[in-house]
C-alpha atoms as a PDB file:
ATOM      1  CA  UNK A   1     -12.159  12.317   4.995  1.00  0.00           C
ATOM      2  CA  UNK A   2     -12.223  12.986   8.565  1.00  0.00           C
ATOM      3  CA  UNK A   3      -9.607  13.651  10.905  1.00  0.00           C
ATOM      4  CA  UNK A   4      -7.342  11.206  11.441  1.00  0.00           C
ATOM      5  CA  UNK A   5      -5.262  12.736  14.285  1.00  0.00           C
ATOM      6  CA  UNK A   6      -3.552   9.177  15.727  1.00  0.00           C
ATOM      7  CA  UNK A   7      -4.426   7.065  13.827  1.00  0.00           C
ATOM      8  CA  UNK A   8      -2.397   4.781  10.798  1.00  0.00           C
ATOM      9  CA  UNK A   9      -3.170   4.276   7.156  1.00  0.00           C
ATOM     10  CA  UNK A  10      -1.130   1.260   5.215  1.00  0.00           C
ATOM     11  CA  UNK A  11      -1.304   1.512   1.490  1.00  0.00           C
ATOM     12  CA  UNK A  12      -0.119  -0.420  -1.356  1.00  0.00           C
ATOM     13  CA  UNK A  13       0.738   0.519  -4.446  1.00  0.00           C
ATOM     14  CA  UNK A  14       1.917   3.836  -3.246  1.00  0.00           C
ATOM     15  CA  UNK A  15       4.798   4.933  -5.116  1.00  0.00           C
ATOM     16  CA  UNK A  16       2.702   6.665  -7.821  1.00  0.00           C
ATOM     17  CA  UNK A  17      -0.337   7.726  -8.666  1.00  0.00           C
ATOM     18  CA  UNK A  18      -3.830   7.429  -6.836  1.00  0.00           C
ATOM     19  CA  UNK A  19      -1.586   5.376  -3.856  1.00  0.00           C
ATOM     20  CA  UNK A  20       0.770   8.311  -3.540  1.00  0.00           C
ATOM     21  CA  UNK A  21      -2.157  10.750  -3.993  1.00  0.00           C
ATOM     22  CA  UNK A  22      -4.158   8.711  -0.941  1.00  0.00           C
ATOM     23  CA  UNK A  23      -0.776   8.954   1.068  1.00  0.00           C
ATOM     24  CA  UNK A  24      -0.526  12.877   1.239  1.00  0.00           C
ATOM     25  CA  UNK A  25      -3.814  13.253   2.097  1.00  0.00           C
ATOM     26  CA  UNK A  26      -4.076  10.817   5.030  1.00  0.00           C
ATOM     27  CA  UNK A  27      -1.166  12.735   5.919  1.00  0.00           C
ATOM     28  CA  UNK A  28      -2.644  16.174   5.557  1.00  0.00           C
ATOM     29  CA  UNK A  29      -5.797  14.782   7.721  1.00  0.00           C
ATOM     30  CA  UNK A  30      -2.961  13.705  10.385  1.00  0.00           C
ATOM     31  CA  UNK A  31      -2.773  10.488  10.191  1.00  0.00           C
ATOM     32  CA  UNK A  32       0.704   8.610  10.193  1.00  0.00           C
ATOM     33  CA  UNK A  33       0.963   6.479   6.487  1.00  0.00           C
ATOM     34  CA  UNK A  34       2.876   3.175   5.875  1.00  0.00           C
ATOM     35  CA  UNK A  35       3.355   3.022   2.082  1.00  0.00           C
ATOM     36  CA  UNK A  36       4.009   0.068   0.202  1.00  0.00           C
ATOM     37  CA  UNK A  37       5.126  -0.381  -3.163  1.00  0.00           C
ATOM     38  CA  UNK A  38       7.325  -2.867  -5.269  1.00  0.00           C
ATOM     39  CA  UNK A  39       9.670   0.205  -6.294  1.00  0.00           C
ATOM     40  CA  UNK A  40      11.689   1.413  -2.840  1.00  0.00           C
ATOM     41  CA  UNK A  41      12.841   4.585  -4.427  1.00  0.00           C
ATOM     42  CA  UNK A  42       9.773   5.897  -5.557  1.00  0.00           C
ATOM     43  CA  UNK A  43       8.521   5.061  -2.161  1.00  0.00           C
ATOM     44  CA  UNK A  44      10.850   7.078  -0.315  1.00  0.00           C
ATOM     45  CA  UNK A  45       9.849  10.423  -2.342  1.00  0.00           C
ATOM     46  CA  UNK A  46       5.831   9.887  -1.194  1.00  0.00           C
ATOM     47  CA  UNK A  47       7.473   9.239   2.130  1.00  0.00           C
ATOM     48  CA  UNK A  48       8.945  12.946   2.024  1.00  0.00           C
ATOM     49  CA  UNK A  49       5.715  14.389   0.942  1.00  0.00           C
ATOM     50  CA  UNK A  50       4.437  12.648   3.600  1.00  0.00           C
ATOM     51  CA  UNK A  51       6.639  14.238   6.672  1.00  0.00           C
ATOM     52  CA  UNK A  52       6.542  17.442   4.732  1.00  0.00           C
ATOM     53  CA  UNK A  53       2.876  17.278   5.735  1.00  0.00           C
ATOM     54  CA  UNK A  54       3.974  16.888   9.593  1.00  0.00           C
ATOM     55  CA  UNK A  55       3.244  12.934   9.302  1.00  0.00           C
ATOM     56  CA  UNK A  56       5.213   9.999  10.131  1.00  0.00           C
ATOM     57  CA  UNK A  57       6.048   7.721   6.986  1.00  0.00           C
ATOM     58  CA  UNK A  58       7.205   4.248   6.561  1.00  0.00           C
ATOM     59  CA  UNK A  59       7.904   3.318   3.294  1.00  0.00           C
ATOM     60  CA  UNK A  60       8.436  -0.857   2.713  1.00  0.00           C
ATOM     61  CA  UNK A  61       9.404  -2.456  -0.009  1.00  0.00           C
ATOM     62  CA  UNK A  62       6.515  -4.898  -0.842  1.00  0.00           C
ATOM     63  CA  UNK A  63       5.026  -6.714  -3.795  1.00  0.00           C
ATOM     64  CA  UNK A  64       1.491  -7.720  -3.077  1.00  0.00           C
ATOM     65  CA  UNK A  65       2.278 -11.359  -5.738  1.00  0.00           C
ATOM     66  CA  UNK A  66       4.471 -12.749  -3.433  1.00  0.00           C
ATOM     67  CA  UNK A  67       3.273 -14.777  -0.194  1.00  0.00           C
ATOM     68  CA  UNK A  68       4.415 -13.725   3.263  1.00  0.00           C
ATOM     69  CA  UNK A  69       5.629 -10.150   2.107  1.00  0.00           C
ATOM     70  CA  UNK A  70       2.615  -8.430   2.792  1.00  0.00           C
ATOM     71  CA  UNK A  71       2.464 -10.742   6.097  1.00  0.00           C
ATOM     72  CA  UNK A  72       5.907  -8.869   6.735  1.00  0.00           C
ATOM     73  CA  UNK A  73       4.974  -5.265   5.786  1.00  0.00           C
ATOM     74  CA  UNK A  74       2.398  -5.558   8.799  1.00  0.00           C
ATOM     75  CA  UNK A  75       4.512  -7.113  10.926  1.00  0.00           C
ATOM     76  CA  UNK A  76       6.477  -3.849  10.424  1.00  0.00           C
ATOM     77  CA  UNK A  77       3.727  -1.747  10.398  1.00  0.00           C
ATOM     78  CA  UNK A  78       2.454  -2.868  14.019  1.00  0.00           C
ATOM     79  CA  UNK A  79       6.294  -2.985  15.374  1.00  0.00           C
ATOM     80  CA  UNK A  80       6.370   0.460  14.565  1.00  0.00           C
ATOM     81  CA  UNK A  81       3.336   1.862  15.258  1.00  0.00           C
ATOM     82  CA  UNK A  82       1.688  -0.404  17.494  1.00  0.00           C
ATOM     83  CA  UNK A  83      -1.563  -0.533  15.212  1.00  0.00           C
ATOM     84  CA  UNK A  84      -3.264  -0.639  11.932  1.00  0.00           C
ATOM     85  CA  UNK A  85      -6.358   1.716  11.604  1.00  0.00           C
ATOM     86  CA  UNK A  86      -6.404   2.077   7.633  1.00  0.00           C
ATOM     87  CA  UNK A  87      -5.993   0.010   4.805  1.00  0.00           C
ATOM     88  CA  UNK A  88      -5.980   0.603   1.348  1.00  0.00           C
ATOM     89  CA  UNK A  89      -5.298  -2.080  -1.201  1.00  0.00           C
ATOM     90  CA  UNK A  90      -4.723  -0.040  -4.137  1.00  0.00           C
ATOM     91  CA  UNK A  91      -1.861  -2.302  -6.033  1.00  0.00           C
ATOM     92  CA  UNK A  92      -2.730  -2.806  -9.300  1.00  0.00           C
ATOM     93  CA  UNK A  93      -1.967  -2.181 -13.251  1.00  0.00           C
ATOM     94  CA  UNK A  94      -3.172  -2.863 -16.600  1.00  0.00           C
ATOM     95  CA  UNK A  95      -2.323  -4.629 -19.342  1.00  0.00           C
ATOM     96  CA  UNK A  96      -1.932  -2.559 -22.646  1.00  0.00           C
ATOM     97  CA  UNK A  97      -1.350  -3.455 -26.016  1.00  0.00           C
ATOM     98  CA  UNK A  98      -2.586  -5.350 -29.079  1.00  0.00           C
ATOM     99  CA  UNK A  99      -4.470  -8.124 -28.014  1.00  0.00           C
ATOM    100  CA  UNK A 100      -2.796 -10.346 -30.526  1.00  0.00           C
ATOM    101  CA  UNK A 101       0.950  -9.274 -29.056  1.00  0.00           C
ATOM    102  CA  UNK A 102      -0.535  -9.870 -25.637  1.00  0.00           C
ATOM    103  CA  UNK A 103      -0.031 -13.638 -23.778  1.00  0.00           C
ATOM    104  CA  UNK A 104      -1.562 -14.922 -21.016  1.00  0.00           C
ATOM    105  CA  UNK A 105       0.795 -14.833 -18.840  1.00  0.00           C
ATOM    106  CA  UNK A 106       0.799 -10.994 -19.489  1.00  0.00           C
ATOM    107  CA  UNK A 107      -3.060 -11.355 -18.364  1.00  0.00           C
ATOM    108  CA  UNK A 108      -1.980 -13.833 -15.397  1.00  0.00           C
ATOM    109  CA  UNK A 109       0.526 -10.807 -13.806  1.00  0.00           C
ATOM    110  CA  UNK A 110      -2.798  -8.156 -13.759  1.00  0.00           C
ATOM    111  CA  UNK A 111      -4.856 -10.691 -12.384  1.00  0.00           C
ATOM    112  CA  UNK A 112      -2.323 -11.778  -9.744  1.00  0.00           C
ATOM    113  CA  UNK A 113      -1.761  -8.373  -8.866  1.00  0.00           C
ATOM    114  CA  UNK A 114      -5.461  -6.771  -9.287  1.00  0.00           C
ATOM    115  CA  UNK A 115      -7.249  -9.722  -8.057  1.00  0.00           C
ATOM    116  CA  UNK A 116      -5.311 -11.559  -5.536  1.00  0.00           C
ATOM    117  CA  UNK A 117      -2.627  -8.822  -4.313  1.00  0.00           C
ATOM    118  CA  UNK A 118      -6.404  -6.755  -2.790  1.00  0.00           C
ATOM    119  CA  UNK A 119      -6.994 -10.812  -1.305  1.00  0.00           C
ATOM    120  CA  UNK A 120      -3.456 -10.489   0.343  1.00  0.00           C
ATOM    121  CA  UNK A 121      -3.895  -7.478   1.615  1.00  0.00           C
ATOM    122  CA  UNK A 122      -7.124  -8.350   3.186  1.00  0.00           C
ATOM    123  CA  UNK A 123      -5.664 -11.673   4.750  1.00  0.00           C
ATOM    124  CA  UNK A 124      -2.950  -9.516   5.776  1.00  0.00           C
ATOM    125  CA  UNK A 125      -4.564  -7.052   7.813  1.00  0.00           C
ATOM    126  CA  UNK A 126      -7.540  -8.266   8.731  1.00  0.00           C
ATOM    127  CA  UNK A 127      -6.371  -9.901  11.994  1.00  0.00           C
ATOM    128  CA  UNK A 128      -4.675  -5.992  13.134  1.00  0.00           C
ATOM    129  CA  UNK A 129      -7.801  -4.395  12.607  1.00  0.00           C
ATOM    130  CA  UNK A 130     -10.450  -6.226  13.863  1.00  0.00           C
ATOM    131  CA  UNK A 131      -7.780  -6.128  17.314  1.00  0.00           C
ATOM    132  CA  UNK A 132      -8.468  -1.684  17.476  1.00  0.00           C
END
């Protein structure tokens, strides 16, 4: 990646993982990282790493499956900031287990998350950055 001196990165699913991993580097290429996540604690350690690396971090509570929270995190996001430069929609999970133990509903939650949580997050930021 480039530099990213001024400029701000939102993330989901960034409490662990490739979302946390994202987060630390935007950070180390300067840029100032929102970080959303359903779980607020983990959230607030990727935030440390995050000012550790001279960055601002805003960690928000957000799950990508329910309507008008991701409307909120960037709502948030521009408050603070006063823009949106980066966005990665990297929520997601898999389903594990025998397939015979497994419901649909169990396949419903991945596909809510993988499928339409990145169709959120699009809807949700689109308007932000076409406006830098």
């Amino acid at each position: 990646m480039k530099n990213m001196l001024g400029k701000v990165a939102f993330i989901t699913g960034a409490s662990s993982g490739i979302g946390a991993a994202m987060a630390r580097e935007y950070a180390r290429i300067g840029a100032d990282v929102v970080v959303t996540a359903r779980r607020k604690d983990r959230l607030d350690e990727v935030a440390a790493a995050v000012r550790e690396l001279g960055a601002e971090a805003l960690p928000l509570a957000c799950d990508v499956t329910v309507d008008g929270e991701l409307e909120a995190a960037v709502g948030e996001t521009i408050e603070r900031f006063g823009r949106l430069d980066h966005v990665q929609a990297n929520a997601g999970f898999g389903v594990a287990g025998p397939f015979h133990k497994l419901t649909v509903d169990d396949y419903r939650r991945q596909f809510e998350t993988n499928v339409f949580g990145v169709l959120r997050t699009v809807a949700a930021t689109r308007e932000p950055l076409i406006q830098f």
